[in-house]
PDB file of N, CA and C in Angstrom:
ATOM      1  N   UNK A   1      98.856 100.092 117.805  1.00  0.00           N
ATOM      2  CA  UNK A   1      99.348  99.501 116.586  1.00  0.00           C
ATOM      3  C   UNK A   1      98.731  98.110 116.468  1.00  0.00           C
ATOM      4  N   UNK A   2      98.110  97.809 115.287  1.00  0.00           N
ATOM      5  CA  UNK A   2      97.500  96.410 115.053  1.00  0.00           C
ATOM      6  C   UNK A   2      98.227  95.349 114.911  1.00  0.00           C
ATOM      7  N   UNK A   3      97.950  94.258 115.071  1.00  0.00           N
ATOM      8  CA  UNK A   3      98.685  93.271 115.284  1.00  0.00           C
ATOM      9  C   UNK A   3      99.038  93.114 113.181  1.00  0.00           C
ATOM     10  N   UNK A   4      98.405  93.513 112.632  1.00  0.00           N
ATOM     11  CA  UNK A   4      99.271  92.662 111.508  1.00  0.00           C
ATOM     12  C   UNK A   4     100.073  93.836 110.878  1.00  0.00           C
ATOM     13  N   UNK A   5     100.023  95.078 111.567  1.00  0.00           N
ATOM     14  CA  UNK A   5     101.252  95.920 110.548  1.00  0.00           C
ATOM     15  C   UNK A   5     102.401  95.383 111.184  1.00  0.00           C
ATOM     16  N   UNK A   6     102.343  95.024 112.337  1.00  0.00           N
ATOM     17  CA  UNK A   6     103.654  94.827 113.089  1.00  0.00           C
ATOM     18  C   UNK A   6     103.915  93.243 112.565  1.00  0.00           C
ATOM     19  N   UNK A   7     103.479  92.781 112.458  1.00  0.00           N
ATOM     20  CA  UNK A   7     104.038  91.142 111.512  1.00  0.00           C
ATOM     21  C   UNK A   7     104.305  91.439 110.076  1.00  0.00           C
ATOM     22  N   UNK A   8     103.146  92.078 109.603  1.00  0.00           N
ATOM     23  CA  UNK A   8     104.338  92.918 108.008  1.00  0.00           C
ATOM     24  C   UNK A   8     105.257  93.609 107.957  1.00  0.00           C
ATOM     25  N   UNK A   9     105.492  94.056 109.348  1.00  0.00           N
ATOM     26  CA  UNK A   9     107.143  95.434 109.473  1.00  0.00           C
ATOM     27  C   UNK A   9     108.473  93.621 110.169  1.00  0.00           C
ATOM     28  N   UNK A  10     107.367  92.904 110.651  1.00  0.00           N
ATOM     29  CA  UNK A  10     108.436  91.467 111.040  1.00  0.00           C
ATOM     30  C   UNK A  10     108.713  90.854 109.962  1.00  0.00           C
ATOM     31  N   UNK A  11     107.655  90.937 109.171  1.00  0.00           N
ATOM     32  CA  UNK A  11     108.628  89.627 107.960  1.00  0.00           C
ATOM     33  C   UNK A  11     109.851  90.513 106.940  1.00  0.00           C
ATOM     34  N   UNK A  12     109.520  91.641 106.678  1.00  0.00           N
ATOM     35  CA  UNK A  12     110.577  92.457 105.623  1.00  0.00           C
ATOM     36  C   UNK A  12     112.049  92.200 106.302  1.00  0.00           C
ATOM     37  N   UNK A  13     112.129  92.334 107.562  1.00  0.00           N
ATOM     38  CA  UNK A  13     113.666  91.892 108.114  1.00  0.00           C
ATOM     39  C   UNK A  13     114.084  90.463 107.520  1.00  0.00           C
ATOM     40  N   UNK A  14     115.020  90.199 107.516  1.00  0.00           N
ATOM     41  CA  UNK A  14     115.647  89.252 107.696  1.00  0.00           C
ATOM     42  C   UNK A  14     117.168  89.312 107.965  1.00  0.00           C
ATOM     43  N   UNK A  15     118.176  87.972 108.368  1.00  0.00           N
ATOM     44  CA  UNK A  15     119.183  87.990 108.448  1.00  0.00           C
ATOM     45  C   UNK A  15     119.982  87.945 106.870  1.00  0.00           C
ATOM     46  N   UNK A  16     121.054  88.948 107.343  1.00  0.00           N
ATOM     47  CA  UNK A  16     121.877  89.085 105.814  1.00  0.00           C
ATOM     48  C   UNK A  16     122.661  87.839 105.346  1.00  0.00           C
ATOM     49  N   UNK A  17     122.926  86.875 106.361  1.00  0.00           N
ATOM     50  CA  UNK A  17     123.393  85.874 106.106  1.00  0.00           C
ATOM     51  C   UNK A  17     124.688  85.704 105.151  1.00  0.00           C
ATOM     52  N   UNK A  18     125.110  85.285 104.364  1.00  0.00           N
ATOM     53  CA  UNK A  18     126.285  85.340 103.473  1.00  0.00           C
ATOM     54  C   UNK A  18     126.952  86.281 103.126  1.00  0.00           C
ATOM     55  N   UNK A  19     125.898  87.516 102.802  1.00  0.00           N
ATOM     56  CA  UNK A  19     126.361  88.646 102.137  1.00  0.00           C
ATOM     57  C   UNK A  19     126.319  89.785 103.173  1.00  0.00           C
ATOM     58  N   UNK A  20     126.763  89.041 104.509  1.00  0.00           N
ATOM     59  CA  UNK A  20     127.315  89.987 105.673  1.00  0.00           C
ATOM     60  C   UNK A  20     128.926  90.109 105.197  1.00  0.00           C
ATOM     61  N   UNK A  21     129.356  91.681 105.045  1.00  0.00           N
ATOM     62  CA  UNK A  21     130.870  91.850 105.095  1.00  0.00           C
ATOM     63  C   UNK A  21     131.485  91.210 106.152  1.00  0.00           C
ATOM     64  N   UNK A  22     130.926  90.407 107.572  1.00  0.00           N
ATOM     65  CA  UNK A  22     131.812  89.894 108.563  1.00  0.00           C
ATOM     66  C   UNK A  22     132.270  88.724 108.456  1.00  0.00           C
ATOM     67  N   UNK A  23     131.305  88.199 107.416  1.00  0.00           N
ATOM     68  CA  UNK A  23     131.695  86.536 107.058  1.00  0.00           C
ATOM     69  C   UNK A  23     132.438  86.781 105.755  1.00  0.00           C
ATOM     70  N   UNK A  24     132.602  87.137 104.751  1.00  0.00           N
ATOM     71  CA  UNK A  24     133.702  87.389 104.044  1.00  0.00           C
ATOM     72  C   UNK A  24     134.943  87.587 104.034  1.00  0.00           C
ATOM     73  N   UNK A  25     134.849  88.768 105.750  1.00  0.00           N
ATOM     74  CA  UNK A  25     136.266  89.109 105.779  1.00  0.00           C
ATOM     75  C   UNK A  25     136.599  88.057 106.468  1.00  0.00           C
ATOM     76  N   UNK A  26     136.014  87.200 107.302  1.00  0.00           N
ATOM     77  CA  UNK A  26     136.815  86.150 108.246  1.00  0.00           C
ATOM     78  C   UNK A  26     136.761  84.816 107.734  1.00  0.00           C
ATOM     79  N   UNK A  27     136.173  84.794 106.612  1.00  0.00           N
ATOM     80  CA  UNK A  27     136.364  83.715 105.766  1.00  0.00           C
ATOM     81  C   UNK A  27     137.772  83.453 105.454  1.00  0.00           C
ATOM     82  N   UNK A  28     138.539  85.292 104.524  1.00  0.00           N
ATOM     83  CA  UNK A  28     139.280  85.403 103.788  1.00  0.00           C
ATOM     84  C   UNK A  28     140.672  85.347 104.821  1.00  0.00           C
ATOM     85  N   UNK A  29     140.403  85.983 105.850  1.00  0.00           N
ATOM     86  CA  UNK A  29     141.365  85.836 107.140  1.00  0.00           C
ATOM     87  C   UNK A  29     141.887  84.449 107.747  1.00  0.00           C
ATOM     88  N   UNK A  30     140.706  83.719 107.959  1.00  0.00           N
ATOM     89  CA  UNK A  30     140.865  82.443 108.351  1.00  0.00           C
ATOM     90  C   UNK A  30     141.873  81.740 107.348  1.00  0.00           C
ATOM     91  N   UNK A  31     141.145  81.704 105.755  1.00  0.00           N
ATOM     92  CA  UNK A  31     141.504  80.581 105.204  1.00  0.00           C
ATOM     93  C   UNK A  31     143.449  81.531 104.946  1.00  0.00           C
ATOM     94  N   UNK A  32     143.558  82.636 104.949  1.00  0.00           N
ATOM     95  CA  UNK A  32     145.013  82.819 104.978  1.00  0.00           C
ATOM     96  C   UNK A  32     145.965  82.118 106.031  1.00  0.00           C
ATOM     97  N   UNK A  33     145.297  82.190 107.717  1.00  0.00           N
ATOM     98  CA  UNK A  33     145.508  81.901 108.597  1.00  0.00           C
ATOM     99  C   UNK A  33     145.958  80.289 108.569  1.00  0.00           C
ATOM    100  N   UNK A  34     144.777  79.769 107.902  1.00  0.00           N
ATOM    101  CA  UNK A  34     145.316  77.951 107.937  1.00  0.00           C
ATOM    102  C   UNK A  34     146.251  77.822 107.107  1.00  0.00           C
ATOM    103  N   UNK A  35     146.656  79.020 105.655  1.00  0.00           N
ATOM    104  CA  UNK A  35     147.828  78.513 104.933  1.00  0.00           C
ATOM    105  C   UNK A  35     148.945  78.650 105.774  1.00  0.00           C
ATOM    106  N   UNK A  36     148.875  80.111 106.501  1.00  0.00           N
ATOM    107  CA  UNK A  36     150.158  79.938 106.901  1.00  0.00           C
ATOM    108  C   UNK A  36     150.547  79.338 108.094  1.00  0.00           C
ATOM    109  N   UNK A  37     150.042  78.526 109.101  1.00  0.00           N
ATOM    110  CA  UNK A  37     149.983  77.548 110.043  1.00  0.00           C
ATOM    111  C   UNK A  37     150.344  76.335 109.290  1.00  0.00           C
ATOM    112  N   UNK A  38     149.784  76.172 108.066  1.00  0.00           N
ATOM    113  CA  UNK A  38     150.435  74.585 107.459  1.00  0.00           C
ATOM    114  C   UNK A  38     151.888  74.917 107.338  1.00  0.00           C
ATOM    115  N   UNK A  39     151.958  76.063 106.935  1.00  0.00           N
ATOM    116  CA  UNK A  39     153.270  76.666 106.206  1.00  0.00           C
ATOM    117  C   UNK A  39     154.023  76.696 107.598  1.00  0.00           C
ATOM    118  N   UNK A  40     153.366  77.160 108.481  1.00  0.00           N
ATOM    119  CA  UNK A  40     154.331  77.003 109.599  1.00  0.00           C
ATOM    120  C   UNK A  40     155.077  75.340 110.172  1.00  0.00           C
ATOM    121  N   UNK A  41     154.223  74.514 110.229  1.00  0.00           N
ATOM    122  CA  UNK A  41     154.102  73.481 110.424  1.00  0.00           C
ATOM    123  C   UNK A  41     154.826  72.263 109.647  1.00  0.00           C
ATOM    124  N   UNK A  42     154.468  72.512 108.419  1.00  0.00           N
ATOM    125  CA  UNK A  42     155.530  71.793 107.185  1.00  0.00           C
ATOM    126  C   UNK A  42     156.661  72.954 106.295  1.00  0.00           C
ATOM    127  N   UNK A  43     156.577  73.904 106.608  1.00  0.00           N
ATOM    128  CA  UNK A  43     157.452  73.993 105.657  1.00  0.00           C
ATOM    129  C   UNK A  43     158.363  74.922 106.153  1.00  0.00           C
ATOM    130  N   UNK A  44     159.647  75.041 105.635  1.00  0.00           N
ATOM    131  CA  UNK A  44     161.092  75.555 106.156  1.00  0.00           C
ATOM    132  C   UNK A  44     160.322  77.217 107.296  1.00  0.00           C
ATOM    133  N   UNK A  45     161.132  76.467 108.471  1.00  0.00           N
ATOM    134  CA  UNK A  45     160.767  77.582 109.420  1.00  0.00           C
ATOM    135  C   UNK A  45     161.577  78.730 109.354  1.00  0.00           C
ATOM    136  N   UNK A  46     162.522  79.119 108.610  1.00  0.00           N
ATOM    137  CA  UNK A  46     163.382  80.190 108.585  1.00  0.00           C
ATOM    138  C   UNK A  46     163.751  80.783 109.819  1.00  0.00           C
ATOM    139  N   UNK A  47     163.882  80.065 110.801  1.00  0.00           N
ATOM    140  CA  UNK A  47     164.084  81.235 111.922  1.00  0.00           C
ATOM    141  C   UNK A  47     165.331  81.930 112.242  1.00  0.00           C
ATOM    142  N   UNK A  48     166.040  81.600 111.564  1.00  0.00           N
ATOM    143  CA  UNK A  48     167.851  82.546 111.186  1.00  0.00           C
ATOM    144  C   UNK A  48     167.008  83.880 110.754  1.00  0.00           C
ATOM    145  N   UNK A  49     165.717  83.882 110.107  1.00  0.00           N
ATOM    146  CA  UNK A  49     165.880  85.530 109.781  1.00  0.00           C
ATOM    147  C   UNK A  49     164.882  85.982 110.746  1.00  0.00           C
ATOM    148  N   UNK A  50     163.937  85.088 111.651  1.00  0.00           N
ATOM    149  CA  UNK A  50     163.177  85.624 112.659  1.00  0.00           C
ATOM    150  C   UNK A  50     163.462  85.916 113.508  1.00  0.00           C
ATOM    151  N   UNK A  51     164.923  85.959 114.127  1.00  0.00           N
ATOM    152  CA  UNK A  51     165.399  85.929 115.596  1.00  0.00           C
ATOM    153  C   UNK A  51     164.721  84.445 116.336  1.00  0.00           C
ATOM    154  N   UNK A  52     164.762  83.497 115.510  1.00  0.00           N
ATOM    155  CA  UNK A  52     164.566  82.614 116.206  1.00  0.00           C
ATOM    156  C   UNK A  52     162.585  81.730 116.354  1.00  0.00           C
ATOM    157  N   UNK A  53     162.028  82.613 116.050  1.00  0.00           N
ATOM    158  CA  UNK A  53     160.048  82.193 116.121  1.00  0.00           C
ATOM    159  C   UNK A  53     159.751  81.776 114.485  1.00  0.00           C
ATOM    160  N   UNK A  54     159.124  81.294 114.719  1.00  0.00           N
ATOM    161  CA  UNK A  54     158.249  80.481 113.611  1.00  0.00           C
ATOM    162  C   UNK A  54     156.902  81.535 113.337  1.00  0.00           C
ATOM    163  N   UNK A  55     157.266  82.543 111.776  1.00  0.00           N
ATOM    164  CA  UNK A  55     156.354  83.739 112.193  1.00  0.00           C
ATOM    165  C   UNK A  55     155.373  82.949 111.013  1.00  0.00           C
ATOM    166  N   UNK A  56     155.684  82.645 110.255  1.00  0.00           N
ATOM    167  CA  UNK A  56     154.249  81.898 109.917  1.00  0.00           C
ATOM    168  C   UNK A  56     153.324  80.922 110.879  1.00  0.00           C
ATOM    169  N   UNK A  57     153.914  80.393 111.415  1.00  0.00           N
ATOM    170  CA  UNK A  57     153.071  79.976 112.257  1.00  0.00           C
ATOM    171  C   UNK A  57     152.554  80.483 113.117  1.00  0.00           C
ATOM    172  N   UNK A  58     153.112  81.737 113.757  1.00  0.00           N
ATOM    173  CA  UNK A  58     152.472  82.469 114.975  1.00  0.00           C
ATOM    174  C   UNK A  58     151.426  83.647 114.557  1.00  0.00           C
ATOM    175  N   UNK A  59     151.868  84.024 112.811  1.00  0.00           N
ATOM    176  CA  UNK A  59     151.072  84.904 112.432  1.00  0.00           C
ATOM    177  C   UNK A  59     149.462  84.235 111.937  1.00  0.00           C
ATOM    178  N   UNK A  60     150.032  83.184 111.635  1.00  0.00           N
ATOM    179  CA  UNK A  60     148.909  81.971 110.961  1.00  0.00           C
ATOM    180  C   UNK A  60     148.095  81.897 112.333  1.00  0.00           C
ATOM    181  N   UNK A  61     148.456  81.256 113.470  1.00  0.00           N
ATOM    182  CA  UNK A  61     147.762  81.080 114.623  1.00  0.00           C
ATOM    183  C   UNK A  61     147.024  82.587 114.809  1.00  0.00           C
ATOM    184  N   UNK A  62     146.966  83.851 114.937  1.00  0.00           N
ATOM    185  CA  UNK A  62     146.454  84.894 115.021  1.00  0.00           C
ATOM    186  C   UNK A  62     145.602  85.687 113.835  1.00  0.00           C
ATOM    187  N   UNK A  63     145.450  85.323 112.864  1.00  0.00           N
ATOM    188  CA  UNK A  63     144.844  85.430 111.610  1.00  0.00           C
ATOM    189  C   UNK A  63     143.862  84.637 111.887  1.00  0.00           C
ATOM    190  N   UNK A  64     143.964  83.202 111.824  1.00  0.00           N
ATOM    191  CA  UNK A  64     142.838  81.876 112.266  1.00  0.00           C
ATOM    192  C   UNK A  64     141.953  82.371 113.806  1.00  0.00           C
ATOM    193  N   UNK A  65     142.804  82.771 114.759  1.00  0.00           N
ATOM    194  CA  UNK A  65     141.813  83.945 115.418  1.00  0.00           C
ATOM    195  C   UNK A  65     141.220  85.058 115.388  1.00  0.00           C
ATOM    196  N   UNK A  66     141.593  85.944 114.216  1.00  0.00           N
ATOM    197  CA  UNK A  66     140.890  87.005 114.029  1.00  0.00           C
ATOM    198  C   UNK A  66     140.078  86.778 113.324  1.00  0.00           C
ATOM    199  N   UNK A  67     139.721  85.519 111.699  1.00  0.00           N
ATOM    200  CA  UNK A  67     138.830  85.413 111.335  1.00  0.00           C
ATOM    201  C   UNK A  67     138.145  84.754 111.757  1.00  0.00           C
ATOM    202  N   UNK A  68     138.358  83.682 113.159  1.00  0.00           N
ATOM    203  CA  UNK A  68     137.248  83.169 113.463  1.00  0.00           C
ATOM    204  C   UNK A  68     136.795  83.934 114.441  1.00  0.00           C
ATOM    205  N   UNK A  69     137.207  85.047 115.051  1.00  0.00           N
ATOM    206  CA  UNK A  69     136.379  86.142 115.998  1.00  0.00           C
ATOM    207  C   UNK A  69     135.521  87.191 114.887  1.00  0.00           C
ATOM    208  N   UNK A  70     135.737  87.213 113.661  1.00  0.00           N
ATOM    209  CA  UNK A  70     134.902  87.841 112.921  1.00  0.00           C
ATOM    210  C   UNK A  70     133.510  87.150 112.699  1.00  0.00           C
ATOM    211  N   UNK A  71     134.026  85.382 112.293  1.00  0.00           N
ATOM    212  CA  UNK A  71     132.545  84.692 111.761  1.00  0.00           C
ATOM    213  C   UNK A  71     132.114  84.600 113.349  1.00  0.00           C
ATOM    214  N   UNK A  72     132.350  84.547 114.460  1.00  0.00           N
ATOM    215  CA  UNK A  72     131.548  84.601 115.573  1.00  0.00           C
ATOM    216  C   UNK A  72     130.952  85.088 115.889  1.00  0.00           C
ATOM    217  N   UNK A  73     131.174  86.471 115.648  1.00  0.00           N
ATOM    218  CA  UNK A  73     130.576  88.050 115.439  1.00  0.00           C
ATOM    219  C   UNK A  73     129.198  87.907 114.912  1.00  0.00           C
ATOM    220  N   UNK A  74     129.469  87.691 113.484  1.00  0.00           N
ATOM    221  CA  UNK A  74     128.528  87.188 112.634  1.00  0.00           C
ATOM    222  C   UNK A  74     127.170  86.676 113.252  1.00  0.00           C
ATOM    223  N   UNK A  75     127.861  85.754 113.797  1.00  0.00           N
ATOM    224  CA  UNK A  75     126.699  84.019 114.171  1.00  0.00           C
ATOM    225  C   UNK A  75     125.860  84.895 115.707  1.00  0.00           C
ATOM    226  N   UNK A  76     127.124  85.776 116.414  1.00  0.00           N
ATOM    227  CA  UNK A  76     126.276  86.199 117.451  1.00  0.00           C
ATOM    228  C   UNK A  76     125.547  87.345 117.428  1.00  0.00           C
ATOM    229  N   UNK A  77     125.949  88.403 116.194  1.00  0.00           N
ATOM    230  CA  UNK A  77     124.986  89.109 115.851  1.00  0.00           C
ATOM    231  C   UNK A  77     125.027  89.483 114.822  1.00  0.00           C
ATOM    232  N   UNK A  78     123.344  88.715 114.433  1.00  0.00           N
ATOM    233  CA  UNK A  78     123.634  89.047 112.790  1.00  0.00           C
ATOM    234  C   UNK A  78     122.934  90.063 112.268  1.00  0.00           C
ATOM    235  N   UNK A  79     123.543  90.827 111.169  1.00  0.00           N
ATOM    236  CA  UNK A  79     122.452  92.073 110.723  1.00  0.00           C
ATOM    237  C   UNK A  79     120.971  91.268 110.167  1.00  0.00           C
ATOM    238  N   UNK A  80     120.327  92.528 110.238  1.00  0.00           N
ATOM    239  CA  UNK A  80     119.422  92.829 109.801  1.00  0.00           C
ATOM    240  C   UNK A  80     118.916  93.817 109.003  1.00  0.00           C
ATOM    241  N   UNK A  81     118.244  93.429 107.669  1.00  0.00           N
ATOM    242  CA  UNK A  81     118.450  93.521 106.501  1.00  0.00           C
ATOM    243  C   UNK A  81     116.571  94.024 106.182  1.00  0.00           C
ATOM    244  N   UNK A  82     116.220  95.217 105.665  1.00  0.00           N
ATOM    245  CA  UNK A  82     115.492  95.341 105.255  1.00  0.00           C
ATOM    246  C   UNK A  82     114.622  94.023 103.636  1.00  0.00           C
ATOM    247  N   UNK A  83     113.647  94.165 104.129  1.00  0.00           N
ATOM    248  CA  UNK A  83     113.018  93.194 102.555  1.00  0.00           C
ATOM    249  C   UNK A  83     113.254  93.771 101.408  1.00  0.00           C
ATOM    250  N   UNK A  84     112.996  93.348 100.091  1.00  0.00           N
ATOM    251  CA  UNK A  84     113.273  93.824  98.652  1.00  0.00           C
ATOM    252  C   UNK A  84     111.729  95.018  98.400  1.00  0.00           C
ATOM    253  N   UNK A  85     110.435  94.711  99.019  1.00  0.00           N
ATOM    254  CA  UNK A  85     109.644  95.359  99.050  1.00  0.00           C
ATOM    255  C   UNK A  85     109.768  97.417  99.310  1.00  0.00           C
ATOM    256  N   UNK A  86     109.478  98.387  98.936  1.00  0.00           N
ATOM    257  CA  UNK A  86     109.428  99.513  99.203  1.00  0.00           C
ATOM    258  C   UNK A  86     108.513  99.666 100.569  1.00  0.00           C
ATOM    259  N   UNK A  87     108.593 100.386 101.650  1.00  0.00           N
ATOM    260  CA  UNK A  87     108.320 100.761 102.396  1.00  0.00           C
ATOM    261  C   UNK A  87     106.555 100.864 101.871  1.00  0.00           C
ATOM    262  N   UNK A  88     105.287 100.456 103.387  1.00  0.00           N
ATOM    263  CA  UNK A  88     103.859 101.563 102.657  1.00  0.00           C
ATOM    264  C   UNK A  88     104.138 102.646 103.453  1.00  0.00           C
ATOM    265  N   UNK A  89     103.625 103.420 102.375  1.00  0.00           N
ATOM    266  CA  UNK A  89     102.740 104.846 102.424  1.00  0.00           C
ATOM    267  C   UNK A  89     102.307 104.969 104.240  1.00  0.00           C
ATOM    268  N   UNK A  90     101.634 104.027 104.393  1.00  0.00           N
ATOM    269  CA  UNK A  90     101.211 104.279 105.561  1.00  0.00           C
ATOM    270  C   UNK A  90     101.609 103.723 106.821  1.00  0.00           C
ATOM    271  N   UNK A  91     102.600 103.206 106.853  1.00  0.00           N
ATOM    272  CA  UNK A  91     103.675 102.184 107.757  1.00  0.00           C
ATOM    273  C   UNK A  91     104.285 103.919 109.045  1.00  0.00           C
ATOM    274  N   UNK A  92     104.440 103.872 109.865  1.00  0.00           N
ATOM    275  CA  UNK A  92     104.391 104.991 110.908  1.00  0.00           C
ATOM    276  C   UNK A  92     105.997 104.553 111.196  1.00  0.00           C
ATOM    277  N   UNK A  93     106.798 103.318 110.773  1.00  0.00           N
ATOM    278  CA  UNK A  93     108.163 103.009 110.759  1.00  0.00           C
ATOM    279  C   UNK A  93     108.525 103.221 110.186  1.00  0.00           C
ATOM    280  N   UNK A  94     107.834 103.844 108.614  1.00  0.00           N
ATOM    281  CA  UNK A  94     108.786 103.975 107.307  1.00  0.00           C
ATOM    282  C   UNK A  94     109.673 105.129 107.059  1.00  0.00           C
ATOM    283  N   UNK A  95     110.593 105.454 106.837  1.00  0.00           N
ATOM    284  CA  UNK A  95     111.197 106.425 107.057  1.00  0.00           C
ATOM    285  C   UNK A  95     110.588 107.853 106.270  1.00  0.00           C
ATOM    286  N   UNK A  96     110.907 108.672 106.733  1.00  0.00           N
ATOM    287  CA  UNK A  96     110.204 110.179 105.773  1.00  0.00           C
ATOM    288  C   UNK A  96     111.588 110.623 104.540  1.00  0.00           C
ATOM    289  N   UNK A  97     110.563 110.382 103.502  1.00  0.00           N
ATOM    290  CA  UNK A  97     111.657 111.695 102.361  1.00  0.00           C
ATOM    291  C   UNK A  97     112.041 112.544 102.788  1.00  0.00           C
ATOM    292  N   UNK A  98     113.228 113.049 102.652  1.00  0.00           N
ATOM    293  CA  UNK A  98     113.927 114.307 102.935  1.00  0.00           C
ATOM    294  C   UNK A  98     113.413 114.974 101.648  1.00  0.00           C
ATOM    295  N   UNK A  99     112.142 116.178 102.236  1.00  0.00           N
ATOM    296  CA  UNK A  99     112.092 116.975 101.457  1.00  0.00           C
ATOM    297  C   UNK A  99     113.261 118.330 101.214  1.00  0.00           C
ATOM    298  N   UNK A 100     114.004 118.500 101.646  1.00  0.00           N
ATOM    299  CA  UNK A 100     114.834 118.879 100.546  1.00  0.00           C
ATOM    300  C   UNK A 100     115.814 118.504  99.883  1.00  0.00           C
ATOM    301  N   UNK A 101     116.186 117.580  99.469  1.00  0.00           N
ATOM    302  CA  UNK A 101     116.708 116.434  98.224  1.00  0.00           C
ATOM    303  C   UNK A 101     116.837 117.037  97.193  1.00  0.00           C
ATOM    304  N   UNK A 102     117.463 117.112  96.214  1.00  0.00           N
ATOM    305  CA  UNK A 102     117.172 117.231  94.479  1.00  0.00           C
ATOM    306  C   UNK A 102     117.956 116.165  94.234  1.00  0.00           C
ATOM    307  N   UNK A 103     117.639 116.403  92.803  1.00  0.00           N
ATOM    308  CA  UNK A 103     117.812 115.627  91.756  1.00  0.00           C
ATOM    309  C   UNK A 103     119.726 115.973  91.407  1.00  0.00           C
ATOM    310  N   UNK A 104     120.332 114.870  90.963  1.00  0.00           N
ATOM    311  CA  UNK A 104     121.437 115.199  90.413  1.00  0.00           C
ATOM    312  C   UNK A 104     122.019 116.295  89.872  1.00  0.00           C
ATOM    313  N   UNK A 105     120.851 116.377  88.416  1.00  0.00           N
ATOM    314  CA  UNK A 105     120.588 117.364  87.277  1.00  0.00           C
ATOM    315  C   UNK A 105     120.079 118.344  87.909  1.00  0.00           C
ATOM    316  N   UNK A 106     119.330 118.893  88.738  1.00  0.00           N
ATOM    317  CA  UNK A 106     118.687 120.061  89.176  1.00  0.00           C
ATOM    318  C   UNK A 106     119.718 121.022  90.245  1.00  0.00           C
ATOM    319  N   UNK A 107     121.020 120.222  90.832  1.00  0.00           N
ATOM    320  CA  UNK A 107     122.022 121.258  91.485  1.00  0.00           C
ATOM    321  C   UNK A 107     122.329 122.418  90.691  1.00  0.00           C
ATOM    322  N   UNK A 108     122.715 123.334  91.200  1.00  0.00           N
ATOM    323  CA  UNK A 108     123.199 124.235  90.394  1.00  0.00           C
ATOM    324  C   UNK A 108     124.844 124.390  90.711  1.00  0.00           C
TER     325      UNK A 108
END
């Protein structure tokens, strides 16, 4: 294999970066996590109906760890993302058409 198909099959990767589902969901996890830790923290602990624990705060503390074990995930392995380019013709990595495929319209 020549050295420059394999640097044209290297540049089409890249990292998905933002529009990884792992940083979204632990974005959305986290930032629940810090409301309810403030909430734990300042505001009425109710624990007459908890048996006594502070569940916003303990649920808040475990949320703020699950989304930050998601964006860690992320940072320690990040996908990889094909380029916007179509595969060549003659690339020996490119995947093969499934010749038997049809068309939507052509099922019977």
């Amino acid at each position: 294999m020549s050295q420059r198909s394999k640097s044209r099959r290297a540049e089409r990767r890249h990292k998905a970066g933002a529009l990884d589902i792992r940083n979204v969901i632990g974005l959305l996890i986290a930032t629940y996590g810090v409301i309810l830790v403030l909430m734990g923290l300042f505001g009425d602990p109710a624990t007459e109906k908890t048996g006594g624990v502070n569940a916003n705060l303990w649920s808040g503390l475990a949320m703020l760890a699950a989304g930050l074990g998601f964006l860690l995930w992320a940072w320690l392995r990040p996908l990889l993302v094909s380029g916007a380019g179509a595969p060549d013709a003659g690339d020996p990595a490119a995947p093969a058409a499934d010749a038997g495929a049809t068309a939507p319209d052509e099922r019977a």
